[in-house]
Protein backbone atom coordinates (compact mmCIF):
# COMPACT_ATOMS: atom_id res chain seq x y z
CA UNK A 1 -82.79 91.75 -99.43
CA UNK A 2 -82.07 95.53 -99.24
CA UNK A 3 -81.28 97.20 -102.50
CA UNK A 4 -77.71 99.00 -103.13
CA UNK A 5 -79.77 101.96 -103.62
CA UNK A 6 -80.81 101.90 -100.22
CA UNK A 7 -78.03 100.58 -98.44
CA UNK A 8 -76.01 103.59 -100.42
CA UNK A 9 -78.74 105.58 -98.41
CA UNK A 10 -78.57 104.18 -95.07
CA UNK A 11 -74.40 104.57 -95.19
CA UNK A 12 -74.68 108.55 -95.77
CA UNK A 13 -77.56 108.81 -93.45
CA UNK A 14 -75.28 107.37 -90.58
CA UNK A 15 -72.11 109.32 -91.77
CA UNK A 16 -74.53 112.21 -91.98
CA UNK A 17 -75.32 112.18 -87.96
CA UNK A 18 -71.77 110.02 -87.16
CA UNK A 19 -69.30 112.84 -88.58
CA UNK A 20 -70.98 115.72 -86.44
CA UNK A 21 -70.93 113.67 -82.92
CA UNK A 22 -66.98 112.47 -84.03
CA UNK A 23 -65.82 115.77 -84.13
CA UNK A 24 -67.68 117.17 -81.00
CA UNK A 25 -66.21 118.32 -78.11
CA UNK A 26 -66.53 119.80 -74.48
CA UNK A 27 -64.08 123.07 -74.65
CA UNK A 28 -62.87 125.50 -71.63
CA UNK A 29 -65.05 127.84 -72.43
CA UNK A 30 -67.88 125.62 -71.41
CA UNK A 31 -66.86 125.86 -67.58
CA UNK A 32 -68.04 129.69 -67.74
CA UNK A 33 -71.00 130.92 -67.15
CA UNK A 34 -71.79 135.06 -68.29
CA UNK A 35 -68.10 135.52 -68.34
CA UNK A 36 -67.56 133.98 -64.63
CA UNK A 37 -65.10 131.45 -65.16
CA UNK A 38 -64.74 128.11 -62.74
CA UNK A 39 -61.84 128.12 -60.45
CA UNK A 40 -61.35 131.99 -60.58
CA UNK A 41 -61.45 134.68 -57.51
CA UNK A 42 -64.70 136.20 -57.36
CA UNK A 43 -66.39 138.47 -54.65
CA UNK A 44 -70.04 139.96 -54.37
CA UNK A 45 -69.69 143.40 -56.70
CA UNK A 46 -68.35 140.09 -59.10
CA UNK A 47 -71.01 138.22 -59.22
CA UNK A 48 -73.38 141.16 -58.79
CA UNK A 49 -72.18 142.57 -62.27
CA UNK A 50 -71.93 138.88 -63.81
CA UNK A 51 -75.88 137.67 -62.48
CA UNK A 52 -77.36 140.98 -60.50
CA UNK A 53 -77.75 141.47 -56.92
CA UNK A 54 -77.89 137.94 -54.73
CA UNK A 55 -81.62 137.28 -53.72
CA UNK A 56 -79.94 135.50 -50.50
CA UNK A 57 -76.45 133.73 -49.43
CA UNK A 58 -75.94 130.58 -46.85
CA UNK A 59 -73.23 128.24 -46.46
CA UNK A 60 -73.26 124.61 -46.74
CA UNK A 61 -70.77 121.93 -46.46
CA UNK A 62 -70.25 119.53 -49.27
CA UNK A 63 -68.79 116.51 -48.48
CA UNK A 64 -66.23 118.27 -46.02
CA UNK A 65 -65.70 121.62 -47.91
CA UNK A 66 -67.50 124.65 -46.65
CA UNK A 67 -69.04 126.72 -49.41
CA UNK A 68 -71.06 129.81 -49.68
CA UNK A 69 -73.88 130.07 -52.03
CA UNK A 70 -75.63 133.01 -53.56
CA UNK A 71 -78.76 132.68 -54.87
CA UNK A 72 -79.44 134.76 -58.03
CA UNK A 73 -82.98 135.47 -59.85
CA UNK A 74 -83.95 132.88 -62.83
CA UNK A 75 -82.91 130.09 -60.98
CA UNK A 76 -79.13 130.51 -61.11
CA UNK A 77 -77.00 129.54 -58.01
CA UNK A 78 -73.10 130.39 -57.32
CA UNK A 79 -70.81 128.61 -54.91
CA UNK A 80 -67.48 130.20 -53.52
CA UNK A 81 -65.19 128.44 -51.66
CA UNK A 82 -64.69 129.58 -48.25
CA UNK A 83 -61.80 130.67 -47.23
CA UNK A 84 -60.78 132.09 -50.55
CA UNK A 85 -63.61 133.30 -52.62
CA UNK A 86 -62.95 130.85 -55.53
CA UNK A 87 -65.99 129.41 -57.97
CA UNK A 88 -66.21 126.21 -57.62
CA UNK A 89 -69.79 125.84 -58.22
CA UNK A 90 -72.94 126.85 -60.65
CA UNK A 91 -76.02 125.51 -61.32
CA UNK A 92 -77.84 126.73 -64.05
CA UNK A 93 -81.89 126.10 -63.61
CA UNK A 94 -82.68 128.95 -66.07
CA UNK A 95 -84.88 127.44 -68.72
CA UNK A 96 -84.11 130.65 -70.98
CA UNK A 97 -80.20 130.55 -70.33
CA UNK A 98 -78.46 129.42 -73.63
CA UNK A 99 -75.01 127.66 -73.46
CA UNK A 100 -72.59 126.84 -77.10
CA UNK A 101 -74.22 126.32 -79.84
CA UNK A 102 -77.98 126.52 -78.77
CA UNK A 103 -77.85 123.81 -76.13
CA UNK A 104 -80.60 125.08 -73.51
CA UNK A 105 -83.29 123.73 -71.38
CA UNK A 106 -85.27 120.74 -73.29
CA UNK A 107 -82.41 120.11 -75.64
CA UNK A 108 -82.01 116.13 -76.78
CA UNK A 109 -79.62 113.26 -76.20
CA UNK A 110 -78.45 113.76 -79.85
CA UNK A 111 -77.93 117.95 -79.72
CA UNK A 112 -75.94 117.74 -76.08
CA UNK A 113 -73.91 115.10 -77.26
CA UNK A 114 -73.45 117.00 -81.16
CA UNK A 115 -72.16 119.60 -79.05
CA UNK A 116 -70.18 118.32 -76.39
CA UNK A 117 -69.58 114.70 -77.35
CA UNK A 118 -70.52 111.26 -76.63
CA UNK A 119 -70.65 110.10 -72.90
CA UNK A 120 -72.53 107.65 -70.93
CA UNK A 121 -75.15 108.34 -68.44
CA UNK A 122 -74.90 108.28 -64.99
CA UNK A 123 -76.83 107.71 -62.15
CA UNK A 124 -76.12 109.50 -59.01
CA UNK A 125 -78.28 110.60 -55.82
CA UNK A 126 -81.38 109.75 -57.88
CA UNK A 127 -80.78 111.78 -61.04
CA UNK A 128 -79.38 111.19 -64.76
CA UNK A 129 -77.07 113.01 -65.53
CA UNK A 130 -74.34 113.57 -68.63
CA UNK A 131 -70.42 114.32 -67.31
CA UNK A 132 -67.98 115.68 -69.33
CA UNK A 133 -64.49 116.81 -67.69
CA UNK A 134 -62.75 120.25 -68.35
CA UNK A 135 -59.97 119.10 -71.34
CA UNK A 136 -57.71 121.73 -68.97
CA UNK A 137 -58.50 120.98 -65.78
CA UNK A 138 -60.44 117.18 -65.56
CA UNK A 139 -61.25 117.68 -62.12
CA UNK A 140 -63.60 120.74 -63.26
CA UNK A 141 -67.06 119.16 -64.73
CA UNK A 142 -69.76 120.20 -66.97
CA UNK A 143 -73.18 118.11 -65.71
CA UNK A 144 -75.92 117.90 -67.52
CA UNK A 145 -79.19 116.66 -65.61
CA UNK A 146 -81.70 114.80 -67.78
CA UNK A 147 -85.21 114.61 -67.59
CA UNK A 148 -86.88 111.35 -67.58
CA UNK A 149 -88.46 109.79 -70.14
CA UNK A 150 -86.53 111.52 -73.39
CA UNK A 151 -83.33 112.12 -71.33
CA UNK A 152 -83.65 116.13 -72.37
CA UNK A 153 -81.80 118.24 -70.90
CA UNK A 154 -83.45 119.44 -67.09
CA UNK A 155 -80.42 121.79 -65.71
CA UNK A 156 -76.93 122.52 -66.22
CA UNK A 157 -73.64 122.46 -63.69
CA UNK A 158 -70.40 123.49 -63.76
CA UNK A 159 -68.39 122.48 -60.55
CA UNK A 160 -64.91 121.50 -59.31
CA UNK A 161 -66.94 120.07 -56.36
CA UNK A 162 -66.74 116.05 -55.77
CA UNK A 163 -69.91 114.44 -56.99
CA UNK A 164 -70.16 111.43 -54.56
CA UNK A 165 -68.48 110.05 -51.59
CA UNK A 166 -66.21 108.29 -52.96
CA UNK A 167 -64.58 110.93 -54.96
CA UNK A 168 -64.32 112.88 -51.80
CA UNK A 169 -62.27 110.45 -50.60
CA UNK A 170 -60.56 110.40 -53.32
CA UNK A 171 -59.63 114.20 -54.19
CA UNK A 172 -58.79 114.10 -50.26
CA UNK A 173 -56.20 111.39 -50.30
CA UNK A 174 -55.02 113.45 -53.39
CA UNK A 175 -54.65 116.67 -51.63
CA UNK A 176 -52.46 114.96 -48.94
CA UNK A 177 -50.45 113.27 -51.05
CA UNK A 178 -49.51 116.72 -52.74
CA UNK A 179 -48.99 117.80 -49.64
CA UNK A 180 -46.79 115.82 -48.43
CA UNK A 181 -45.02 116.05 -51.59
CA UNK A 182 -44.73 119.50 -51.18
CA UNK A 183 -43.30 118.99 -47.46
CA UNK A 184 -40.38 116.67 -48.97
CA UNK A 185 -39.62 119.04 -51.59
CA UNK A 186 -39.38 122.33 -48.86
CA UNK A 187 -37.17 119.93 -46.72
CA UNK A 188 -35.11 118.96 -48.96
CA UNK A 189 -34.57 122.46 -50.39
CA UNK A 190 -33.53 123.83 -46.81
CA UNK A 191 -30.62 121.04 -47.17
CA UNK A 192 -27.54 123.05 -46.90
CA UNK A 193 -25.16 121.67 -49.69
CA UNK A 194 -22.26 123.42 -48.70
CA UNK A 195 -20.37 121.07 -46.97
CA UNK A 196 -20.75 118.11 -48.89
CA UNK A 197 -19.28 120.26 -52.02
CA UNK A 198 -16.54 121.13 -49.97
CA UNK A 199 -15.69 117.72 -48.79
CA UNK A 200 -15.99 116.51 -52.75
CA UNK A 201 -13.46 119.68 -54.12
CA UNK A 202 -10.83 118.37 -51.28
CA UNK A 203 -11.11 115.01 -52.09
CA UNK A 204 -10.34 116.02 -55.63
CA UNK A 205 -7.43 118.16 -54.92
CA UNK A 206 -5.77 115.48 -52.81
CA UNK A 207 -6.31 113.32 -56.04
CA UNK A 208 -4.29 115.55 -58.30
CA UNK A 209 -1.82 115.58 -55.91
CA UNK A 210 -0.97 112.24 -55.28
């Protein structure tokens, strides 16, 4: 049978590492990476002054949207969305870069998840990987990738890009349904109103009369 001593002991120990990971959090500023933020307008001289001149650019298509990628030195990689110029994409291989609070290449389960709060793995195109959504803008994500067998961290992400098919799909039936939102609402703002108000002030007058 434990003593009280100890079972004093083991309580603080476990409020001791329970508090920290209650009251940690993944914050806007995490979707930024050297003051290039996720989902703003960037162009070359931008990134140039934000990660140096490009080593080399392509474009790729991920799952439907085209995207342009420059490739920086140290292992650091931009996506802009084409047409438009927007960041919707950074991976972070640098095993020197340093995000909040220390968290950098190697860092544990326990110091990710002190930092930006608990979440379950996932498993996705053969890799582990922590996902935390932007508090502002969920569809923006901060993904960790974890290396096998101590789940420490391997590479860092921000994107607004899907991460699967099936959230593709997903964001897609999204878009069109804002769209044709937005159609319904343009229609029914070119409604002219005119006559109807007309029609309702006559009615009205013959009503007094009478």
């Amino acid at each position: 049978m434990m003593k009280p001593g100890r079972i004093i002991l083991a309580l603080l120990g476990f409020l001791f590492f329970a508090v920290p990971l209650a009251m940690a959090e993944v914050r806007p500023e995490d979707f930024t990476c050297r003051g290039l933020a996720l989902g703003e307008t960037a162009t070359e001289e931008t990134l140039a002054k934000a990660f140096g001149q490009p080593l080399f650019d392509n474009d790729r298509s991920v799952f439907g949207q085209r995207v342009r990628y420059y490739s920086f030195r140290k292992n650091i990689v931009v996506g802009l969305s084409v047409p438009g110029g927007e960041v919707v994409d950074i991976v972070i291989k640098d095993r020197n870069y340093v995000a909040r609070d220390g968290v950098r290449y190697g860092a544990t389960p326990y110091k990710i998840m002190n930092t930006y709060g608990r979440t379950e793995r996932v498993f996705i195109g053969g890799q582990t990987l922590y996902v935390y959504p932007n508090p502002v803008v969920p569809r923006q994500r901060l993904v960790i990738e974890a290396e096998l067998p101590e789940n420490t961290l391997l590479s860092m992400r921000i994107t607004s890009l899907p991460l699967t098919v099936e959230e593709a799909e997903a964001m897609e039936e999204q878009e069109w349904e804002s769209n044709d939102l937005n159609a319904i609402e343009m229609r029914g703002g070119k409604i002219d109103m005119s006559a109807l108000e007309a029609r309702d002030r006559a009615e009205a007058a013959r009503d007094k009369r009478s």
